[in-house]
PDB file of N, CA and C in Angstrom:
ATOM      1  N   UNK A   1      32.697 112.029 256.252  1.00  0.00           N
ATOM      2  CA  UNK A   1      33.300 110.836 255.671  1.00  0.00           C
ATOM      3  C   UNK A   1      34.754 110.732 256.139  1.00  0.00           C
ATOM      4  N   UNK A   2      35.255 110.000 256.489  1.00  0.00           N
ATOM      5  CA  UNK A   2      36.671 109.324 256.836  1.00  0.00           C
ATOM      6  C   UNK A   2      37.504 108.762 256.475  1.00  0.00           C
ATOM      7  N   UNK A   3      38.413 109.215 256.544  1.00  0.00           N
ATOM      8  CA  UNK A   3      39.760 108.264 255.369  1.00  0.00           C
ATOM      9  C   UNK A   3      39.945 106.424 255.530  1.00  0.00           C
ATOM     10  N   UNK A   4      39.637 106.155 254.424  1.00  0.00           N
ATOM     11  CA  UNK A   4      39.610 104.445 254.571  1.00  0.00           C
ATOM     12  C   UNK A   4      41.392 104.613 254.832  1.00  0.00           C
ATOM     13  N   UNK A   5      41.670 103.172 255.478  1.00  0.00           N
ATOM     14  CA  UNK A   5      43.123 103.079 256.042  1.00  0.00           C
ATOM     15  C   UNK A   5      43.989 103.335 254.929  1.00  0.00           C
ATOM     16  N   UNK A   6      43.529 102.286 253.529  1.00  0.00           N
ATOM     17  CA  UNK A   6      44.450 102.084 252.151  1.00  0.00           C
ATOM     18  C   UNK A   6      44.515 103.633 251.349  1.00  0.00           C
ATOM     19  N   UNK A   7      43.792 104.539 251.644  1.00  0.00           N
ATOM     20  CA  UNK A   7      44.007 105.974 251.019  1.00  0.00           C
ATOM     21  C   UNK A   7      44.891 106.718 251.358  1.00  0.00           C
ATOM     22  N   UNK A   8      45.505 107.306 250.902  1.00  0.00           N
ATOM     23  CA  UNK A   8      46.834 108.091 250.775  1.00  0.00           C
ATOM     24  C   UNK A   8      46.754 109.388 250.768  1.00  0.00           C
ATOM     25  N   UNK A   9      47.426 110.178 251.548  1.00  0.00           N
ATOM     26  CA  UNK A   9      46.938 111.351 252.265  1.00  0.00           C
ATOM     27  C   UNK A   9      47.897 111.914 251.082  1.00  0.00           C
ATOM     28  N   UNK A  10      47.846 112.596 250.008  1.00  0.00           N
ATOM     29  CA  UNK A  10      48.503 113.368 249.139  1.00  0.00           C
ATOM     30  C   UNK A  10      48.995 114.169 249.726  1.00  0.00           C
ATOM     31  N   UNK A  11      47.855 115.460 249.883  1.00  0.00           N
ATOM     32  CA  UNK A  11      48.526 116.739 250.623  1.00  0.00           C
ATOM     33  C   UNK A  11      49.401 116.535 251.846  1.00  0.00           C
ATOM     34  N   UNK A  12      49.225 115.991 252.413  1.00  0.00           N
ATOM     35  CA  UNK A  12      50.200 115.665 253.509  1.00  0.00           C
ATOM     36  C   UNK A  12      51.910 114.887 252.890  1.00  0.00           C
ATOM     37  N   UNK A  13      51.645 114.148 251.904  1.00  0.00           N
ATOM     38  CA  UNK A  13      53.099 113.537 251.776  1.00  0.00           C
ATOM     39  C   UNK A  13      53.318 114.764 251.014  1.00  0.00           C
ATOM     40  N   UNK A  14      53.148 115.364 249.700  1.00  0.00           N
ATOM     41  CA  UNK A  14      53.674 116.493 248.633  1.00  0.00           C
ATOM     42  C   UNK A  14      54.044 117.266 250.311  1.00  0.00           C
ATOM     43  N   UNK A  15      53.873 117.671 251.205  1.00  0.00           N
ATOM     44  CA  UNK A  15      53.973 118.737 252.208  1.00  0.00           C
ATOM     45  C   UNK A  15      55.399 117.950 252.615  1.00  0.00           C
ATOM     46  N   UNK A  16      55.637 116.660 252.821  1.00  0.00           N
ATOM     47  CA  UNK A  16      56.731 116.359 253.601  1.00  0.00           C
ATOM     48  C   UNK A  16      57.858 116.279 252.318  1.00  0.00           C
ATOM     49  N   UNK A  17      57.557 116.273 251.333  1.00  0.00           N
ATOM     50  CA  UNK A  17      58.344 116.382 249.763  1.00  0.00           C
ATOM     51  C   UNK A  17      59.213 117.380 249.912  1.00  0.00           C
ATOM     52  N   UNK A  18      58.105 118.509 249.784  1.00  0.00           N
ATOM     53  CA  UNK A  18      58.980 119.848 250.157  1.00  0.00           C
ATOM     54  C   UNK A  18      59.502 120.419 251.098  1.00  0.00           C
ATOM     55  N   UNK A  19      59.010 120.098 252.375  1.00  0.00           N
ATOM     56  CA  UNK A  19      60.059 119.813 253.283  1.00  0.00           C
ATOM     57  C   UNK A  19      61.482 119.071 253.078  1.00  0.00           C
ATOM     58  N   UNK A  20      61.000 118.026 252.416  1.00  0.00           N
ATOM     59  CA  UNK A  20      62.563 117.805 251.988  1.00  0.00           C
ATOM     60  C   UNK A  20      63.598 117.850 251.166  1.00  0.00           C
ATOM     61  N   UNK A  21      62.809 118.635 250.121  1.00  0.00           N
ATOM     62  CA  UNK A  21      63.541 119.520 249.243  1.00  0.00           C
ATOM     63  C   UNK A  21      64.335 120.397 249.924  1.00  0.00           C
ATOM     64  N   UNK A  22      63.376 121.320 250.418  1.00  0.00           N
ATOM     65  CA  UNK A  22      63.895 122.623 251.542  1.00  0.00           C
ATOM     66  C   UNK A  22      64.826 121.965 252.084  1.00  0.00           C
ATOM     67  N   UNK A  23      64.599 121.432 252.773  1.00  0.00           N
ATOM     68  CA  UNK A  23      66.218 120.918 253.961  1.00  0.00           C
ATOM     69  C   UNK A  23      67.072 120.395 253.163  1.00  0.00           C
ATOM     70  N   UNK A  24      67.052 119.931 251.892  1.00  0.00           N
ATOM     71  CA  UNK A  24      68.113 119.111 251.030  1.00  0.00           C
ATOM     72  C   UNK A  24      69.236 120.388 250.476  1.00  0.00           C
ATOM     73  N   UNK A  25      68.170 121.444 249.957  1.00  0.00           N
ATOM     74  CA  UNK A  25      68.874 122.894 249.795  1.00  0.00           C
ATOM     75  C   UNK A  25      69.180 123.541 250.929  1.00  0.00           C
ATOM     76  N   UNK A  26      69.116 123.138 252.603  1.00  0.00           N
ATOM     77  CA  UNK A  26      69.681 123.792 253.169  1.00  0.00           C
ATOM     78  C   UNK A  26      68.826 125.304 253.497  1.00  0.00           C
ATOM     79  N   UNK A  27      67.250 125.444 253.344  1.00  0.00           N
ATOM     80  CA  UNK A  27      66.639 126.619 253.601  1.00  0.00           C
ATOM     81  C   UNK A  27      65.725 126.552 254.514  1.00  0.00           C
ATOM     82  N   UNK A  28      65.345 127.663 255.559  1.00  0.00           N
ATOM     83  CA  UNK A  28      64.460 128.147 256.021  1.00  0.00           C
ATOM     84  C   UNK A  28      63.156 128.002 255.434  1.00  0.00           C
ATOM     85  N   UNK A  29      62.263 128.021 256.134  1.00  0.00           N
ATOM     86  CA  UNK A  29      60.827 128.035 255.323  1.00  0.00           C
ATOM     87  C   UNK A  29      60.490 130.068 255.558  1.00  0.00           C
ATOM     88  N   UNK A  30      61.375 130.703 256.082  1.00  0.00           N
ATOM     89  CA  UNK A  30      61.165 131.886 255.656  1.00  0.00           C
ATOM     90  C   UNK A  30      62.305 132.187 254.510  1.00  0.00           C
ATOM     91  N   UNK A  31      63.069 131.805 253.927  1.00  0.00           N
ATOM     92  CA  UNK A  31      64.123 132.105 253.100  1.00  0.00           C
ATOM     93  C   UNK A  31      63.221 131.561 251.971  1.00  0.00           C
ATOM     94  N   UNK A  32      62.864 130.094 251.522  1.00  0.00           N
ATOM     95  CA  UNK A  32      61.815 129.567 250.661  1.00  0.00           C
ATOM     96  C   UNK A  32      60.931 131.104 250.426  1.00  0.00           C
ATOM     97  N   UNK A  33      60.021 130.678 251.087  1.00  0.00           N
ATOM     98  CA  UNK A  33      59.193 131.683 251.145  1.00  0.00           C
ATOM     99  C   UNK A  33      59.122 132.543 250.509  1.00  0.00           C
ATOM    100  N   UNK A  34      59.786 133.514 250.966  1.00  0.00           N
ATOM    101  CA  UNK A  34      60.636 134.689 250.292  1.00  0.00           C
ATOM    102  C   UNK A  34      61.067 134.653 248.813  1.00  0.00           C
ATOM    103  N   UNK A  35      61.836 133.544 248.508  1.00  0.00           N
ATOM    104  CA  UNK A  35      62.034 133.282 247.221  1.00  0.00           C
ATOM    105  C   UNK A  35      60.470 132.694 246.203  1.00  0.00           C
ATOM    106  N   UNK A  36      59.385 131.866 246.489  1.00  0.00           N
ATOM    107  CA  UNK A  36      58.632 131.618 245.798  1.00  0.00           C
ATOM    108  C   UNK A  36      57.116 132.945 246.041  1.00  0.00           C
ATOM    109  N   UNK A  37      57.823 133.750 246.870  1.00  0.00           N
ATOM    110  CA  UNK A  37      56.312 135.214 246.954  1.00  0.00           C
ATOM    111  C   UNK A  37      55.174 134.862 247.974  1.00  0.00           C
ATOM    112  N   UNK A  38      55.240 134.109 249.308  1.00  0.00           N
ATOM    113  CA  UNK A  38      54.358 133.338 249.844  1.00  0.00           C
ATOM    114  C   UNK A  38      54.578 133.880 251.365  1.00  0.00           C
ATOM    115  N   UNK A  39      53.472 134.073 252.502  1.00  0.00           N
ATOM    116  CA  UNK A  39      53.960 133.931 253.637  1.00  0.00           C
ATOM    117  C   UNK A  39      54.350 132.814 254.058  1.00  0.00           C
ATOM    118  N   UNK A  40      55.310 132.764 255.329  1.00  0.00           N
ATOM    119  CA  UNK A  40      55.789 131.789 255.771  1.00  0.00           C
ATOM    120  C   UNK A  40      54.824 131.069 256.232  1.00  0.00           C
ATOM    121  N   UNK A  41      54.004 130.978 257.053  1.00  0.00           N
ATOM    122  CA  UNK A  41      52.907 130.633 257.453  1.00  0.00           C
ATOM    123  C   UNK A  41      52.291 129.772 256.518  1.00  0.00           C
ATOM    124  N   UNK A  42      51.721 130.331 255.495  1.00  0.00           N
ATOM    125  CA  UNK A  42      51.164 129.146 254.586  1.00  0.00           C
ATOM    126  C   UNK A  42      51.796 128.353 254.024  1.00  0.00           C
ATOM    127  N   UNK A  43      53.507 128.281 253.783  1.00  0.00           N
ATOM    128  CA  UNK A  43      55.014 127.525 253.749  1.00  0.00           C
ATOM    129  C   UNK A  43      54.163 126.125 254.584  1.00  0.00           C
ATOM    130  N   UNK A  44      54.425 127.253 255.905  1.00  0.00           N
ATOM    131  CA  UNK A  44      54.105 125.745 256.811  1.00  0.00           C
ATOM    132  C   UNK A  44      53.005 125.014 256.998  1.00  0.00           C
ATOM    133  N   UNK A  45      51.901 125.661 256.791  1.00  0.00           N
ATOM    134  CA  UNK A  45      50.559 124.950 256.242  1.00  0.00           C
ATOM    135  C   UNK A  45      50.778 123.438 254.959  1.00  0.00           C
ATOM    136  N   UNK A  46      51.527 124.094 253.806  1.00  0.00           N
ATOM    137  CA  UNK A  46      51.815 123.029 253.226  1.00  0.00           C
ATOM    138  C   UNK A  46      52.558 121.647 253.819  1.00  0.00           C
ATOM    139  N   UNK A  47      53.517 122.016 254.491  1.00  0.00           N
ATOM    140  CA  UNK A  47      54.427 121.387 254.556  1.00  0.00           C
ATOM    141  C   UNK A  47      53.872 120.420 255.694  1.00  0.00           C
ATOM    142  N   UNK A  48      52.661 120.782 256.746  1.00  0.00           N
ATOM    143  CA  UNK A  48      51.968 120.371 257.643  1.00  0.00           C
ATOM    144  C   UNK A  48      51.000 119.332 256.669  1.00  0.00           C
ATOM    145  N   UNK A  49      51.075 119.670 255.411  1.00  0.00           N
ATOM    146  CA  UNK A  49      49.490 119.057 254.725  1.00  0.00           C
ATOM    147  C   UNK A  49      48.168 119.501 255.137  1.00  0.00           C
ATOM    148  N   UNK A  50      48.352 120.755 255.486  1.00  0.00           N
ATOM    149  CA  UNK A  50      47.141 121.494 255.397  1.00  0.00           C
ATOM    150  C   UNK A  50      46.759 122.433 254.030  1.00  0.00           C
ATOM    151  N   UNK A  51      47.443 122.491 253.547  1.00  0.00           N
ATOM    152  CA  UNK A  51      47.332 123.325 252.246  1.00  0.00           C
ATOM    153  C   UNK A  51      47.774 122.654 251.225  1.00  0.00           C
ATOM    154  N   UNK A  52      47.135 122.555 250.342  1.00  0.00           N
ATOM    155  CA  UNK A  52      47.631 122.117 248.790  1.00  0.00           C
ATOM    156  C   UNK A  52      48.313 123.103 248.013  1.00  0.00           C
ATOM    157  N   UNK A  53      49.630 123.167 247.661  1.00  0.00           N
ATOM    158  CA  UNK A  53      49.826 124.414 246.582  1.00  0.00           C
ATOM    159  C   UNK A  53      49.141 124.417 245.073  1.00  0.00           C
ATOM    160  N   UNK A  54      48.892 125.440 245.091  1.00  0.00           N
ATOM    161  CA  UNK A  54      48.268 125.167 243.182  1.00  0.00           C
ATOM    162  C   UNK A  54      49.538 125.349 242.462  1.00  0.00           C
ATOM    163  N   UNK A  55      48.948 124.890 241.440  1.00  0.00           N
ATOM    164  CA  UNK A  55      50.040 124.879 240.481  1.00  0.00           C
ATOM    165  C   UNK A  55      50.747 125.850 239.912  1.00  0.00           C
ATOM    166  N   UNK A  56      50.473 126.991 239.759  1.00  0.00           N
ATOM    167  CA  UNK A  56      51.687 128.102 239.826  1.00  0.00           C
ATOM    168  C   UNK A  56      52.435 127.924 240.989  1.00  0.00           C
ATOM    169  N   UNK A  57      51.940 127.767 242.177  1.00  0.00           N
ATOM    170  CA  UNK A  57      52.942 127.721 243.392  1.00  0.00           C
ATOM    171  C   UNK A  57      53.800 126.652 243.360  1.00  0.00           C
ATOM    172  N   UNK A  58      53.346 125.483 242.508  1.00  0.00           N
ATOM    173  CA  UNK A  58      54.551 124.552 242.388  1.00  0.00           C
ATOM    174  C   UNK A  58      55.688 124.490 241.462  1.00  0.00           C
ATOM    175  N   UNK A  59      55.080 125.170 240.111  1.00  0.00           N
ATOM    176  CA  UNK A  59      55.686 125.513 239.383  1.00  0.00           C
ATOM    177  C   UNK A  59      56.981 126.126 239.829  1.00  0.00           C
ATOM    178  N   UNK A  60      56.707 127.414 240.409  1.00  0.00           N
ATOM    179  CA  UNK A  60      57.792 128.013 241.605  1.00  0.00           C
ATOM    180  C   UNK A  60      58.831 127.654 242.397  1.00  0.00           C
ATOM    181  N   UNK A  61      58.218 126.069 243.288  1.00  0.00           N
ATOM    182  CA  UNK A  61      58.718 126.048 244.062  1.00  0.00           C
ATOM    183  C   UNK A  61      59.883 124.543 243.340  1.00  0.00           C
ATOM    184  N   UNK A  62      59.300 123.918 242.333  1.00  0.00           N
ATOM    185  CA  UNK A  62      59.775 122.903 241.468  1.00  0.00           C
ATOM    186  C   UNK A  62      61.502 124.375 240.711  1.00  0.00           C
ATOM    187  N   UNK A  63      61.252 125.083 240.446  1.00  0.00           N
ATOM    188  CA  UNK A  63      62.059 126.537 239.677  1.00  0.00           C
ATOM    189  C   UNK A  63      63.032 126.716 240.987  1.00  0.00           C
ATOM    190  N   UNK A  64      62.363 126.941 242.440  1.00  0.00           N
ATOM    191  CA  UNK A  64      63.690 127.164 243.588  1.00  0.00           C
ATOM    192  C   UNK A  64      64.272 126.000 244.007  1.00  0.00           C
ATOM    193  N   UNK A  65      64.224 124.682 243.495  1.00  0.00           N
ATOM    194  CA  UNK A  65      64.596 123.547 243.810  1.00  0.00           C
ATOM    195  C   UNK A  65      65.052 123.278 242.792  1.00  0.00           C
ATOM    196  N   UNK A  66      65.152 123.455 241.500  1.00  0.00           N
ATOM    197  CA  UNK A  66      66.234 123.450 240.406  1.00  0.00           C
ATOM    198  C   UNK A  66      65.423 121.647 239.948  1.00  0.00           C
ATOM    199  N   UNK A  67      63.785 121.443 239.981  1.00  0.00           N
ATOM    200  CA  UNK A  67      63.574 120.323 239.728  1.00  0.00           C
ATOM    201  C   UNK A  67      62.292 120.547 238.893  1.00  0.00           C
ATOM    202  N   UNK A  68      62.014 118.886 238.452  1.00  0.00           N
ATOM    203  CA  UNK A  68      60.475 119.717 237.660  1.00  0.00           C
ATOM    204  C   UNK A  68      59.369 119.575 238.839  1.00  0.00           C
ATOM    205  N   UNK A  69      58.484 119.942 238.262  1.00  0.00           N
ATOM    206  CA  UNK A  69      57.320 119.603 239.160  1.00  0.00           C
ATOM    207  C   UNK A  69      56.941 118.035 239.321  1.00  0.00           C
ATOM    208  N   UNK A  70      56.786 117.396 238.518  1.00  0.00           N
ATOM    209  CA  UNK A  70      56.777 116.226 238.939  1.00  0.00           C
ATOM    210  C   UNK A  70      57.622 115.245 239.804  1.00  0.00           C
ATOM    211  N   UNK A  71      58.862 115.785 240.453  1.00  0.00           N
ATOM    212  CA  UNK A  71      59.603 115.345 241.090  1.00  0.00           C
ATOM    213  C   UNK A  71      59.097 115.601 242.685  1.00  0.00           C
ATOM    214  N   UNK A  72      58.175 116.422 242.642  1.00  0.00           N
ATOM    215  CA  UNK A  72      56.952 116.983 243.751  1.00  0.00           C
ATOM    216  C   UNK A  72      56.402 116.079 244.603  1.00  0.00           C
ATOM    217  N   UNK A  73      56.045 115.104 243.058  1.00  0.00           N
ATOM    218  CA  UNK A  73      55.096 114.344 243.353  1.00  0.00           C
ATOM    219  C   UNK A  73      55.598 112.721 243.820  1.00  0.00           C
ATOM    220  N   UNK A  74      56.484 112.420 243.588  1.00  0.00           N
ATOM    221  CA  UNK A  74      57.580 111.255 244.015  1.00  0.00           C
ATOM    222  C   UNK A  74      57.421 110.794 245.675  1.00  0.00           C
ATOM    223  N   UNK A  75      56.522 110.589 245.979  1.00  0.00           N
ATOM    224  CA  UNK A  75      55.952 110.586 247.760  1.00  0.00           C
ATOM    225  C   UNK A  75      56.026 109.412 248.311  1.00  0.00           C
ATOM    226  N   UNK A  76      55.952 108.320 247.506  1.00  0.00           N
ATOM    227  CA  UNK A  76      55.840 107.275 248.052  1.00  0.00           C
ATOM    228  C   UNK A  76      56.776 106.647 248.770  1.00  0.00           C
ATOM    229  N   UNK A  77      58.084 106.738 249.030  1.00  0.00           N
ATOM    230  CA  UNK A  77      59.138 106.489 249.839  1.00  0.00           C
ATOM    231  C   UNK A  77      58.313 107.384 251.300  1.00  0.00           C
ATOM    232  N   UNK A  78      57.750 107.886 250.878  1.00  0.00           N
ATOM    233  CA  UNK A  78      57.042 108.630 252.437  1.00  0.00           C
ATOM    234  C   UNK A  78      56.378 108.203 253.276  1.00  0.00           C
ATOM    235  N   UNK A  79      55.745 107.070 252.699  1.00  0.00           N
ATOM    236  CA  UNK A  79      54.608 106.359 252.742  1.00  0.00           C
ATOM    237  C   UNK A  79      54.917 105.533 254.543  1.00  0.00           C
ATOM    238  N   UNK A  80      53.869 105.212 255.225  1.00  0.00           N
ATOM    239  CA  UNK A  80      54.540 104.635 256.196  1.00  0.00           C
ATOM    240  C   UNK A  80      55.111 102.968 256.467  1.00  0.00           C
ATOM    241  N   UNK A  81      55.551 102.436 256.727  1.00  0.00           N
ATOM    242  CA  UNK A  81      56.080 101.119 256.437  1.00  0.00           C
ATOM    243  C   UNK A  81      54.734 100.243 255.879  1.00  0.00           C
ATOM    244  N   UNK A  82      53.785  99.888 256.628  1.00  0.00           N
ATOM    245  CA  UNK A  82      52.961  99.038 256.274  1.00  0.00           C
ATOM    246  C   UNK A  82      52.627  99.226 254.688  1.00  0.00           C
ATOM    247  N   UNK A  83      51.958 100.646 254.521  1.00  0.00           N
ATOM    248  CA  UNK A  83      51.663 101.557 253.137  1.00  0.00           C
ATOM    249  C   UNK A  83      52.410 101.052 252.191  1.00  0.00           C
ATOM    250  N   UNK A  84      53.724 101.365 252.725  1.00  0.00           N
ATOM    251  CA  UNK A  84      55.119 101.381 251.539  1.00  0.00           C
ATOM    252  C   UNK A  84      55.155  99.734 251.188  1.00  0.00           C
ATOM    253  N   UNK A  85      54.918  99.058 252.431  1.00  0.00           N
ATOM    254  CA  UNK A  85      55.061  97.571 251.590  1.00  0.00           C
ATOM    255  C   UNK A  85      54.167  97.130 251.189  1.00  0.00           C
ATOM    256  N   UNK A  86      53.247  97.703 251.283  1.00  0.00           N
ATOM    257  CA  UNK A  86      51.597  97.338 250.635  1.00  0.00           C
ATOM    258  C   UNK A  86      51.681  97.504 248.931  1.00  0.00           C
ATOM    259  N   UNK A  87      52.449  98.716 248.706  1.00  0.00           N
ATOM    260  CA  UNK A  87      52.053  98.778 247.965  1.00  0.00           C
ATOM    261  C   UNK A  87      53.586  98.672 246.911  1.00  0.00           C
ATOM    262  N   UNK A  88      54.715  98.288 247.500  1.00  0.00           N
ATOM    263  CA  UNK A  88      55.770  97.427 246.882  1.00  0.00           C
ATOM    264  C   UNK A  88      54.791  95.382 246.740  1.00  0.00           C
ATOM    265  N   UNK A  89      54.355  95.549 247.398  1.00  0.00           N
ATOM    266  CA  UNK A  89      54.047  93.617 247.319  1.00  0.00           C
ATOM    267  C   UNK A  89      53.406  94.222 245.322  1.00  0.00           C
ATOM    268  N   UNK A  90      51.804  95.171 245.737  1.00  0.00           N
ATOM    269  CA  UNK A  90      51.190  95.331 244.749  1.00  0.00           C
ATOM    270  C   UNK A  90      51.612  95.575 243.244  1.00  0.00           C
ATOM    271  N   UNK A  91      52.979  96.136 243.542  1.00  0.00           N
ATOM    272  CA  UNK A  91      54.116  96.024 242.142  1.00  0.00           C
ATOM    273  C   UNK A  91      54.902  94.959 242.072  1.00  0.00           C
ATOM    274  N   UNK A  92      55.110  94.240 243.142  1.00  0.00           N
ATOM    275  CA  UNK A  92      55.768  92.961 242.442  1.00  0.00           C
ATOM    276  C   UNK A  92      54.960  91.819 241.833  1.00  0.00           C
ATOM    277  N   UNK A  93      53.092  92.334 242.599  1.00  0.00           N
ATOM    278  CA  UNK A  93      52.428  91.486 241.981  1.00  0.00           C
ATOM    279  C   UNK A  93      51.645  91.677 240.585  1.00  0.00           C
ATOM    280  N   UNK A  94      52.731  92.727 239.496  1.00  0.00           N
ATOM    281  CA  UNK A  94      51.916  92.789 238.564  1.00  0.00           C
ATOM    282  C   UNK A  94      53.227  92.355 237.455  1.00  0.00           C
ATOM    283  N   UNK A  95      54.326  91.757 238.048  1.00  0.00           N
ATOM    284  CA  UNK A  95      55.552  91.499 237.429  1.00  0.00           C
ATOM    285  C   UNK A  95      55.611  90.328 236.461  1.00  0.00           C
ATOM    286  N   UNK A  96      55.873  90.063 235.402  1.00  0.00           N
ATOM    287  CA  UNK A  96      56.146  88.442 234.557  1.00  0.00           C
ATOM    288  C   UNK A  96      56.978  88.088 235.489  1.00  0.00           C
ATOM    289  N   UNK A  97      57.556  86.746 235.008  1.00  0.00           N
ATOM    290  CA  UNK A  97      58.762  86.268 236.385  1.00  0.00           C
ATOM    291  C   UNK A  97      59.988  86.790 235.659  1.00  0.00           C
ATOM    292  N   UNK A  98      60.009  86.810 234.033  1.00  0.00           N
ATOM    293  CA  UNK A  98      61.631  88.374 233.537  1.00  0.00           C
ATOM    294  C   UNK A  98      61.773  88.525 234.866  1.00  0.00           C
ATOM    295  N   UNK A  99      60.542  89.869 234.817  1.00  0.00           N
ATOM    296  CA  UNK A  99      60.616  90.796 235.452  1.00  0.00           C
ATOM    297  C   UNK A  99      61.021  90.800 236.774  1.00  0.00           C
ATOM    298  N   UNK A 100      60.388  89.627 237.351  1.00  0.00           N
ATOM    299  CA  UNK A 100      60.434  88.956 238.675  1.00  0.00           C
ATOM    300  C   UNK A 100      61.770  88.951 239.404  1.00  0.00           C
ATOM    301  N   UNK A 101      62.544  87.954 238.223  1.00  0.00           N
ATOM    302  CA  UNK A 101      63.687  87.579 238.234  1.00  0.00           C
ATOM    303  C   UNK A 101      64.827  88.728 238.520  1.00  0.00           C
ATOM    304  N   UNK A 102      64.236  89.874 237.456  1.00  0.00           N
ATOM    305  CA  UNK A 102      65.359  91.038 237.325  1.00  0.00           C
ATOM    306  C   UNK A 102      65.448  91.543 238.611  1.00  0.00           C
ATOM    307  N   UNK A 103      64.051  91.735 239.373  1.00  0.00           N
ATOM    308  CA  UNK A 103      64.007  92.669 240.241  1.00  0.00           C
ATOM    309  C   UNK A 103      64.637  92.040 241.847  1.00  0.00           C
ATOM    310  N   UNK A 104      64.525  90.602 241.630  1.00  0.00           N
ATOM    311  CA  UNK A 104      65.355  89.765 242.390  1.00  0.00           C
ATOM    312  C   UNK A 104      66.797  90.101 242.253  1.00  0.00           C
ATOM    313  N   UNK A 105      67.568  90.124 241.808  1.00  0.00           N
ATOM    314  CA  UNK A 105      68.925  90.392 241.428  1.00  0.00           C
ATOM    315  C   UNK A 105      69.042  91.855 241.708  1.00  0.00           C
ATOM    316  N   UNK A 106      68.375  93.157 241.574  1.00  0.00           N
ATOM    317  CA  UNK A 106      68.456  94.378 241.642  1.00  0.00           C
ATOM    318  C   UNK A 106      68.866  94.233 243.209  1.00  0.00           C
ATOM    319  N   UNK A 107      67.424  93.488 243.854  1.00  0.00           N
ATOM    320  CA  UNK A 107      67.242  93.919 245.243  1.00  0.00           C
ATOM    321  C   UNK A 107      68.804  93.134 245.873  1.00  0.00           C
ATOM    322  N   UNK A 108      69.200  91.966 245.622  1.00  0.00           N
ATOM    323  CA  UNK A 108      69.878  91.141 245.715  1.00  0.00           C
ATOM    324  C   UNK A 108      71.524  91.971 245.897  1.00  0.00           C
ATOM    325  N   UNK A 109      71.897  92.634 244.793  1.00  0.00           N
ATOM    326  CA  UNK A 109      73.082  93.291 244.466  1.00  0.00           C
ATOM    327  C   UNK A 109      72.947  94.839 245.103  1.00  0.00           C
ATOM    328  N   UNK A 110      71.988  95.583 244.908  1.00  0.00           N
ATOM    329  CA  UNK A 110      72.189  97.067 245.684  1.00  0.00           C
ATOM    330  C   UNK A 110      71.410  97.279 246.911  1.00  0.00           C
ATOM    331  N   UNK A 111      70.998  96.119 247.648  1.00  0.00           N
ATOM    332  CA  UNK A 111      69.753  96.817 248.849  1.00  0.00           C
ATOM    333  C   UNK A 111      70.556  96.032 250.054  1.00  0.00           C
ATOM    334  N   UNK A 112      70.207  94.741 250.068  1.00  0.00           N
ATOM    335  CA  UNK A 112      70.742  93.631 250.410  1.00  0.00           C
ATOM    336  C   UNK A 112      72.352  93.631 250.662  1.00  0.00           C
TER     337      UNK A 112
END
């Protein structure tokens, strides 16, 4: 079976997450490593999106990043352009026009 286009490769974005955690702290994926009890190797498996960490391992690695775990999961800025605006249209299309309005002025004053 084959990934339909609109599916979202999890393990692969959580992998580029922590990659950019890691580089945000300024570490090695053998220094990481080291600190969460892991070979480097399977470091980079994740970070490739070949490996899923379980959840003790995130727990861990959420603890060497001084974040929770759910901040792990925050991927969607990862997403690739088409993705990312696919699925920005799909949130503006569930907006009242308030809402509409507000988010007009947000984009308007800090993006823009």
């Amino acid at each position: 079976m084959t990934k339909s286009e609109n599916e979202i490769d999890v393990k692969k974005l959580v992998g580029k997450r922590i990659r950019e955690y890691r580089q945000k702290h300024k570490m090695s994926q053998e220094m990481l490593s080291e600190i969460i009890g892991i070979d480097s190797k399977h470091l980079s498996n994740i970070e490739l999106g070949k490996n899923m960490p379980n959840p003790q391992l995130l727990l861990k690695l959420a603890n060497a990043f001084d974040i929770e775990i759910k901040d792990l999961f925050e991927i969607y800025h990862l997403l690739p352009e088409n993705k990312l605006r696919g699925v920005i249209v799909g949130l503006l299309d569930k907006l009242n026009v308030e809402q509409l309005q507000l988010t007009y002025k947000y984009i308007k004053t800090f993006v823009i």
